[in-house]
Protein backbone atom coordinates (compact mmCIF):
# COMPACT_ATOMS: atom_id res chain seq x y z
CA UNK A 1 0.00 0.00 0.00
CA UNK A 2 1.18 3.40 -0.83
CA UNK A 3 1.79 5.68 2.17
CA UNK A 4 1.32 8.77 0.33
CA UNK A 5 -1.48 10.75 -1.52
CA UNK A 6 1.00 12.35 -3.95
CA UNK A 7 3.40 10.46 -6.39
CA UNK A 8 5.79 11.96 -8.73
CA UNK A 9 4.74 11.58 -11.94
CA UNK A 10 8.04 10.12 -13.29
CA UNK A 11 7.97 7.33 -10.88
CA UNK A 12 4.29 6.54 -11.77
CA UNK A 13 5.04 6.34 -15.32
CA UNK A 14 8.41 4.66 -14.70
CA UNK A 15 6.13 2.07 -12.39
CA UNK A 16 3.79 1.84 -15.08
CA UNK A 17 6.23 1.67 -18.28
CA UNK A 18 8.25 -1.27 -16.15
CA UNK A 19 5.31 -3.81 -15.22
CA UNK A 20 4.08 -2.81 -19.10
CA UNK A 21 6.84 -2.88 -21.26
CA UNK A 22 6.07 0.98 -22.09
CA UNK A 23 9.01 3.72 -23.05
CA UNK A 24 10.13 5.92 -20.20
CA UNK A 25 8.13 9.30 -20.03
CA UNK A 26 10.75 12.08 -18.30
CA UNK A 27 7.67 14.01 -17.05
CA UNK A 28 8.24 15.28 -13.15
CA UNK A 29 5.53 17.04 -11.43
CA UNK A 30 3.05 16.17 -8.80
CA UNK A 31 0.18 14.25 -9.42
CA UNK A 32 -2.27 12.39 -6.90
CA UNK A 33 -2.69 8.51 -7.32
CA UNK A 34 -5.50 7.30 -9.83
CA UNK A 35 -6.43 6.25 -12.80
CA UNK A 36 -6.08 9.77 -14.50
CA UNK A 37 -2.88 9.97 -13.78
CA UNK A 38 -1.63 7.13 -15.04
CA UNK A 39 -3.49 7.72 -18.36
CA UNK A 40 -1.40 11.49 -18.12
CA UNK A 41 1.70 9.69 -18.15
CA UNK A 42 1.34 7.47 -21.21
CA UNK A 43 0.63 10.67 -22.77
CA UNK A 44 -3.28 10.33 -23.07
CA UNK A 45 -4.60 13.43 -21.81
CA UNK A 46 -7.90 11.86 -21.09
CA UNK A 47 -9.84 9.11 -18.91
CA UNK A 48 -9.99 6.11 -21.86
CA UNK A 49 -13.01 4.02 -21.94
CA UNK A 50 -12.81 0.56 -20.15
CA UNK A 51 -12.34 -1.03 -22.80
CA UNK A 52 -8.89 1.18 -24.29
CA UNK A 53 -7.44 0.71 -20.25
CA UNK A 54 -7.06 -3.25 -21.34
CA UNK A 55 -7.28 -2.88 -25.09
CA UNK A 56 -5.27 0.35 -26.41
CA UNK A 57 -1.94 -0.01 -27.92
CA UNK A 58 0.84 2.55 -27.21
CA UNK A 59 3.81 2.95 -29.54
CA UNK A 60 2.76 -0.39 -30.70
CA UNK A 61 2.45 -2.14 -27.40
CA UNK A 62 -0.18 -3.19 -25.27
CA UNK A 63 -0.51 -1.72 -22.25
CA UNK A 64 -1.48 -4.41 -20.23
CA UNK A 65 -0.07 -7.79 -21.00
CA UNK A 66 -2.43 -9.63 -18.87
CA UNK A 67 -1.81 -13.55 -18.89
CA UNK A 68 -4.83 -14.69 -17.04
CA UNK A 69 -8.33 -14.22 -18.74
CA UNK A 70 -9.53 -11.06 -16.29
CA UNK A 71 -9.83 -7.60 -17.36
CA UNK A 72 -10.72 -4.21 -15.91
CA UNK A 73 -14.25 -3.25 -16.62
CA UNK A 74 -16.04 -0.21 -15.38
CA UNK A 75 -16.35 0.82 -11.23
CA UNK A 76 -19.12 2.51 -10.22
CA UNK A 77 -19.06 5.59 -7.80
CA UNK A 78 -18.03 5.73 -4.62
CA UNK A 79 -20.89 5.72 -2.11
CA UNK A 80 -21.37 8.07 0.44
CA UNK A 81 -21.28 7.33 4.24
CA UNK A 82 -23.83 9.13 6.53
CA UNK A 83 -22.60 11.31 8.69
CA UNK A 84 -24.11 9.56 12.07
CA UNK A 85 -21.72 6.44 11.42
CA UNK A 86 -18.21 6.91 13.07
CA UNK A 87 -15.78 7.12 10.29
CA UNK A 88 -11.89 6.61 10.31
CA UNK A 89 -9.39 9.70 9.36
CA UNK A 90 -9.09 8.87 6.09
CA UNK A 91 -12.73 8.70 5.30
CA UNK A 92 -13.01 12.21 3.70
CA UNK A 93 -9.53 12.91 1.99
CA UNK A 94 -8.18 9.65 1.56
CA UNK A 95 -4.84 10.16 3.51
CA UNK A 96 -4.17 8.50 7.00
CA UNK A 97 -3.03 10.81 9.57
CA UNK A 98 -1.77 8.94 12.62
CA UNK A 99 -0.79 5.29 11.12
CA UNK A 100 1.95 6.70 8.68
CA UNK A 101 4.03 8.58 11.78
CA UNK A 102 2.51 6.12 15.02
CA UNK A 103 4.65 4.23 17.39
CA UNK A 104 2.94 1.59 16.86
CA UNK A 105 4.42 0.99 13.61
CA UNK A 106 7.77 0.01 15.80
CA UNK A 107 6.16 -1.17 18.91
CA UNK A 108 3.37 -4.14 19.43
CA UNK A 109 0.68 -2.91 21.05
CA UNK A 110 -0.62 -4.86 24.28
CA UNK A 111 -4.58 -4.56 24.50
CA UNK A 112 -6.34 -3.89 27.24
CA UNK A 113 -9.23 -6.37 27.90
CA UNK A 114 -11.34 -3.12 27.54
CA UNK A 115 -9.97 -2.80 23.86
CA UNK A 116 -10.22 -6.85 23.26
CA UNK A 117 -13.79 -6.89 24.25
CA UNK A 118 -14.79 -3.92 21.85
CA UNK A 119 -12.27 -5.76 18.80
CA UNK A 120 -14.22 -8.80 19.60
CA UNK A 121 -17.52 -7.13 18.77
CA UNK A 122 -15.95 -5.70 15.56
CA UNK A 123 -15.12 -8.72 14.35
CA UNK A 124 -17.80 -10.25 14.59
CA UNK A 125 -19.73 -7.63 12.73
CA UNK A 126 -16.87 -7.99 10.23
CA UNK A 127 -17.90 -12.22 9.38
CA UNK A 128 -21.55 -11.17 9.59
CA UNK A 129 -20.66 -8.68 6.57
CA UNK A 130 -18.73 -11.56 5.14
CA UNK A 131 -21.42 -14.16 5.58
CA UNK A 132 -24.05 -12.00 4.06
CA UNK A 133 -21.02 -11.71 0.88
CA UNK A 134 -20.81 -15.14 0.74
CA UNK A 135 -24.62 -15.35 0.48
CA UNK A 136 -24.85 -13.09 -2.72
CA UNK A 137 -21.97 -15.03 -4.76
CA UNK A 138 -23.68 -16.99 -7.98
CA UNK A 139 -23.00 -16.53 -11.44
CA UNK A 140 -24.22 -13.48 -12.56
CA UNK A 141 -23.49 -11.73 -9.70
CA UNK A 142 -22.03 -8.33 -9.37
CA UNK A 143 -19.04 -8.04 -6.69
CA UNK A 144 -19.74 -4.31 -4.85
CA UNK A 145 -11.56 -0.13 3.60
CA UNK A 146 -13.39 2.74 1.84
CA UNK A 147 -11.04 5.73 0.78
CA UNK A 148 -8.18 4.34 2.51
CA UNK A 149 -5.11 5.96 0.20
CA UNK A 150 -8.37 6.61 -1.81
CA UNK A 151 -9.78 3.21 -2.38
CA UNK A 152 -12.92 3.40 -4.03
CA UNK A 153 -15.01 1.02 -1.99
CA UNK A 154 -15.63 -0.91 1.03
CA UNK A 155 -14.26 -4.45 0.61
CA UNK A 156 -11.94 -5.86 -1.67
CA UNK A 157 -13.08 -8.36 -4.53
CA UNK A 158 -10.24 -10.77 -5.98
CA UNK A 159 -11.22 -13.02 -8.97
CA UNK A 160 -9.43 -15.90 -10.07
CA UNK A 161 -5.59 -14.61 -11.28
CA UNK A 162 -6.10 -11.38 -8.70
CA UNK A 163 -4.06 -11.79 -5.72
CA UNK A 164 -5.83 -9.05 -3.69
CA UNK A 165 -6.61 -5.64 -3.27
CA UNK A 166 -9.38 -6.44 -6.22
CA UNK A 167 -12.09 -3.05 -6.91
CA UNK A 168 -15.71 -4.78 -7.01
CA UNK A 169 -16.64 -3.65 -10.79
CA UNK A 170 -19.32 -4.52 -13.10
CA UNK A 171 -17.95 -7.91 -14.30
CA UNK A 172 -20.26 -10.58 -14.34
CA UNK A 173 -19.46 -13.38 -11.75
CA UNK A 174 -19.26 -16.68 -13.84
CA UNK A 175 -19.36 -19.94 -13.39
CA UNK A 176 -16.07 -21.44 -12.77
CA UNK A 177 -15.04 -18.05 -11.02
CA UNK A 178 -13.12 -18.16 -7.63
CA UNK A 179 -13.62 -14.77 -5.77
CA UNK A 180 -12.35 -13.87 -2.81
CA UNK A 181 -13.80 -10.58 -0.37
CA UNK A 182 -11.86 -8.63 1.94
CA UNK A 183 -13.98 -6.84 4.70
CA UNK A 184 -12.79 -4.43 7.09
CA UNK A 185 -15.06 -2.80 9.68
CA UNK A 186 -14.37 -0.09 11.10
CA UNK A 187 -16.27 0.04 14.94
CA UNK A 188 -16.15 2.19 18.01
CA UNK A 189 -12.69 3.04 17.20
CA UNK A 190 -11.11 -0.24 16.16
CA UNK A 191 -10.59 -2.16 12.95
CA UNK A 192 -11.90 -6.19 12.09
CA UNK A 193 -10.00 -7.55 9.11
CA UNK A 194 -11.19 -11.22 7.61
CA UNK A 195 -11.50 -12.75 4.24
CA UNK A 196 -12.27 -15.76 2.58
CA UNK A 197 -12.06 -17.35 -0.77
CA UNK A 198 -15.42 -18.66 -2.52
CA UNK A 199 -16.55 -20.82 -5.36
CA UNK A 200 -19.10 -19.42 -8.10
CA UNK A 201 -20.60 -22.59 -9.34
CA UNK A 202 -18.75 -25.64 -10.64
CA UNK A 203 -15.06 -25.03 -10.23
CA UNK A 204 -12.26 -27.10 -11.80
CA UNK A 205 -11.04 -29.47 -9.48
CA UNK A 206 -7.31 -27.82 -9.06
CA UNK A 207 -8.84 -24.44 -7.82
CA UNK A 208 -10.82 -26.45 -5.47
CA UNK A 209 -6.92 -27.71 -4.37
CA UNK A 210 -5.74 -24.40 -4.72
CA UNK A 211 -8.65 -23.04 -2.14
CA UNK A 212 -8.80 -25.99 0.19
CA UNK A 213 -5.24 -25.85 0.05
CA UNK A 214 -4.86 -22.26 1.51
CA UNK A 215 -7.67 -22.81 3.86
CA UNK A 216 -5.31 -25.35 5.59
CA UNK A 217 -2.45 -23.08 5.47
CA UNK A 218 -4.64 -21.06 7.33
CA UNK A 219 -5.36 -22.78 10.52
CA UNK A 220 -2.39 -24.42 10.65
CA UNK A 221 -0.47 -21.10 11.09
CA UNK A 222 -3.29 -20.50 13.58
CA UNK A 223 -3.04 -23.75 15.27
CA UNK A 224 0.99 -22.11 16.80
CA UNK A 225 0.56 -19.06 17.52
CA UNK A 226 0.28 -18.58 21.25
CA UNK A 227 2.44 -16.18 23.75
CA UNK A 228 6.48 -16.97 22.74
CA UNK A 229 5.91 -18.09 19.31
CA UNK A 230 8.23 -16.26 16.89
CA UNK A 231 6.40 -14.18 14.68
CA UNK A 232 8.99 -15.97 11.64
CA UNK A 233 8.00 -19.29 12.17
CA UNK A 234 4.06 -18.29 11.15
CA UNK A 235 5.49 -18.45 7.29
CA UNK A 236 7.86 -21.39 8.07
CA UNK A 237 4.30 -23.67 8.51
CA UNK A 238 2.59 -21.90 6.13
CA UNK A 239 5.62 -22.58 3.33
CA UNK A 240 5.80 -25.69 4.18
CA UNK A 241 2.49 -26.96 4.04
CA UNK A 242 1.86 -25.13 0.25
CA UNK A 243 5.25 -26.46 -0.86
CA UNK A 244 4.13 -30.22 -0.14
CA UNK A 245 0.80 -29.26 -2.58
CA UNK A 246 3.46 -28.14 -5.43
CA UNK A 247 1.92 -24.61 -4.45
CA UNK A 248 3.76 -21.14 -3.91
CA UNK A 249 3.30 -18.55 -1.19
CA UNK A 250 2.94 -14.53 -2.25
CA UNK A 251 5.91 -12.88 -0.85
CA UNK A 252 4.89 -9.21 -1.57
CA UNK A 253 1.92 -8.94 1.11
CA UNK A 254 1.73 -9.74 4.68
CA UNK A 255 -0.25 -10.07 7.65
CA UNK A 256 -0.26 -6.98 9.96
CA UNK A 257 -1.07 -5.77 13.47
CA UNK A 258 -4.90 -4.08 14.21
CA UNK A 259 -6.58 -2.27 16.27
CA UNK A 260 -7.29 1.28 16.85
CA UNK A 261 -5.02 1.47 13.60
CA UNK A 262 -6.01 -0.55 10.19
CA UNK A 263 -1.84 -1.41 9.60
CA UNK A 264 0.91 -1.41 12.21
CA UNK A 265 3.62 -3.70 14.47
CA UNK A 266 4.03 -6.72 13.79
CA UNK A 267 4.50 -7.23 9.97
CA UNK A 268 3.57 -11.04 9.70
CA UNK A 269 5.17 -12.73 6.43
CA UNK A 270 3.86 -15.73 5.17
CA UNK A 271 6.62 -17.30 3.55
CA UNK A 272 9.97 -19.07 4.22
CA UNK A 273 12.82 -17.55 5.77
CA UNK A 274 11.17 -14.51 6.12
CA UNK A 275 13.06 -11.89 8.31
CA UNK A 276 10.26 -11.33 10.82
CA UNK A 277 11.16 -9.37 13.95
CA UNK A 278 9.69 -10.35 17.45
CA UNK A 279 7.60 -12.81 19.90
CA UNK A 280 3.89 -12.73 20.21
CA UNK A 281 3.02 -11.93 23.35
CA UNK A 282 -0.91 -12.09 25.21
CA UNK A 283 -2.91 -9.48 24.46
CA UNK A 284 -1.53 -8.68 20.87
CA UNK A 285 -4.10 -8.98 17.85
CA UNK A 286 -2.75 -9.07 14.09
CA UNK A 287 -3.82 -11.11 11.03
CA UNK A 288 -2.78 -13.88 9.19
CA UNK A 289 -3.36 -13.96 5.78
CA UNK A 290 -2.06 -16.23 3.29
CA UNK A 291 -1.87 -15.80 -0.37
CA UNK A 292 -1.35 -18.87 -2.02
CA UNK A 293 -0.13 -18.98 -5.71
CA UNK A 294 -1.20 -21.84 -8.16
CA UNK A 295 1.95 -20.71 -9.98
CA UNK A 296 5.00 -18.78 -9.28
CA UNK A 297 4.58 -16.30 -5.97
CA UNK A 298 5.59 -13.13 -8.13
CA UNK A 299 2.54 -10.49 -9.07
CA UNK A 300 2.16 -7.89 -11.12
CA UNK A 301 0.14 -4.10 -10.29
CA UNK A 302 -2.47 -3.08 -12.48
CA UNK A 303 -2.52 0.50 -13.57
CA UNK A 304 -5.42 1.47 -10.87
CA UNK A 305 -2.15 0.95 -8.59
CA UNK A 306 -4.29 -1.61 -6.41
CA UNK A 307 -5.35 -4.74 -8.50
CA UNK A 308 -2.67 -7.31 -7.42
CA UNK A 309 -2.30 -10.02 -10.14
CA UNK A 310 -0.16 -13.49 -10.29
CA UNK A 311 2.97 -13.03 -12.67
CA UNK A 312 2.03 -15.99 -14.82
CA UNK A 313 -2.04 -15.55 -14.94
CA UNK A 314 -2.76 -18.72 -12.96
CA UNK A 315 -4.99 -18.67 -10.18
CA UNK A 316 -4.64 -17.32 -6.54
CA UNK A 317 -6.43 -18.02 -3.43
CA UNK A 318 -6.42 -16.48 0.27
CA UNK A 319 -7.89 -16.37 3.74
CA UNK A 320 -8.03 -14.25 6.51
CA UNK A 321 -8.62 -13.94 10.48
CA UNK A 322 -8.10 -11.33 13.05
CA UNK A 323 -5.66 -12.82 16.15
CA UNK A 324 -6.08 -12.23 19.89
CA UNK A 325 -2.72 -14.40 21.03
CA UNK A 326 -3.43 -15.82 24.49
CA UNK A 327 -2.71 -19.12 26.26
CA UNK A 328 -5.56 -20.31 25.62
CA UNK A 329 -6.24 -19.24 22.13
CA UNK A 330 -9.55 -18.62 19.90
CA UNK A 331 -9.14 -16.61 16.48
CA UNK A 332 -11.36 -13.46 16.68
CA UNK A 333 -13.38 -13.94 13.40
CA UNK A 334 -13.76 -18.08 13.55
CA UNK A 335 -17.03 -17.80 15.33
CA UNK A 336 -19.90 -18.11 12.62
């Protein structure tokens, strides 16, 4: 995730020109993240129609050399929130104000069982909002951490080849689909982060792998972590168990602390000798969240500087809980 609301607009097209194959542009004033933007620096000095964001050809080139069968197609609007519903400080501009500079990005936070009671109920509105997801998911269906470094809606939607960090657009679920949803609520002053991975329809049997697979990568890594457990040996299980499925574990996102902030201490990787600092200790909550690669663990960015994809276009699957670590441990968001 990008920590600021301003990029140069060299680096963006030097970004976008590297995972495209596009000429350099030398351009070098300030632009703000988006879609515009990035249509600025390949020197097209208007929003292009969904279909020229996948399709157009620059100096001969295409600018997105997708592998995997999914393409961009139009996002709606962002919806409003009303104004009685407590909102986080990046709800109106876009930019977080105390996560970028907070010690908590150094330091794990211990809870109080005031603040564990009040994540609890959090998370549990956060699977209820899942559930009800899961409920809508058929073939024909249209997927819908709002404004957070300005994304444009309130969960995240990852189909097939997308890794995460998907927009919900007007694509068509179909059958065959995987789809995974992010939610995040946002609660009396605290954050719930799960997600899970779903099938739309009849799905070939090796997604069914790939998913079942990453499910068990899941509790596994939740089945050690307790006070004293290094926070490296979370990826060690999770590695090991994907590598014995021929499988291969993202590298490029990891699980996180929560809390009163969306992101902070610890950073939780989910691969093999990862560098992970630090011990879980009780009282600490953070995620685990696995992405699990049908093909190499490399991704790609989409030009909407969100859209995670696999490097080769196979298919990627992922799960997600919210952690309380205690001697006697229970997973925040298991309860259904």
């Amino acid at each position: 995730m990008q920590s600021s609301s301003v990029w140069n607009l060299g680096m963006l097209a030097r970004i976008a020109f590297g995972n495209y194959g596009l000429k350099q542009s030398t351009s070098g004033f300030m632009v703000k993240i988006g879609l515009q933007e990035f249509w600025l620096a390949v020197g097209i000095l208007r929003m292009p129609s969904f279909l020229e964001y996948y399709d157009v050809e620059f100096n001969g080139q295409g600018l997105i050399k997708a592998l995997g069968s999914l393409r961009p197609y139009p996002i709606s609007k962002r919806r409003a929130i009303p104004a009685h519903i407590a909102q986080p400080d990046w709800a109106i501009d876009g930019i977080p104000k105390i996560e970028p500079n907070s010690d908590l990005q150094h330091v794990v936070e211990i809870k109080t069982p005031e603040q564990i009671e009040i994540m609890r109920e959090t998370c549990r509105i956060a699977r209820e909002v899942l559930d009800a997801a899961a409920r809508a998911i058929r073939p024909g269906g249209y997927p819908s951490p709002l404004n957070y470094h300005f994304f444009p809606k309130s969960c995240c939607t990852s189909v097939n080849e997308v890794i995460c960090h998907g927009i919900p657009d007007a694509r068509k679920l179909e059958d065959g689909d995987v789809v995974n949803v992010d939610v995040t609520v946002y609660y009396k002053g605290v954050h719930g982060d799960l997600n899970e991975t779903f099938f739309v329809g009849n799905v070939d049997e090796a997604s069914r792998r790939l998913v079942q697979c990453t499910y068990e990568c899941l509790e596994k890594a939740i089945a050690i972590v307790k006070p004293g457990v290094r926070f490296r040996e979370i990826g060690e299980v999770i590695n090991r168990y994907a590598s014995m499925s021929g499988l291969s574990v993202v590298k490029s996102y990891c699980g996180h602390g929560i809390g009163e902030l969306f992101h902070c201490a610890p950073n939780i990787p989910h691969y093999a000798r990862n560098k992970a600092v630090g011990v879980a200790k009780a009282g600490q909550t953070f995620t685990i969240e696995p992405m699990i690669n049908a093909g190499v663990w490399r991704d790609r960015m989409w030009p909407d500087g969100w859209t995670a994809v696999t490097a080769d276009g196979k298919r990627s699957a992922q799960f997600e809980h919210t952690l309380l670590a205690v001697y006697t441990y229970w997973p925040f968001t298991s309860i259904k």
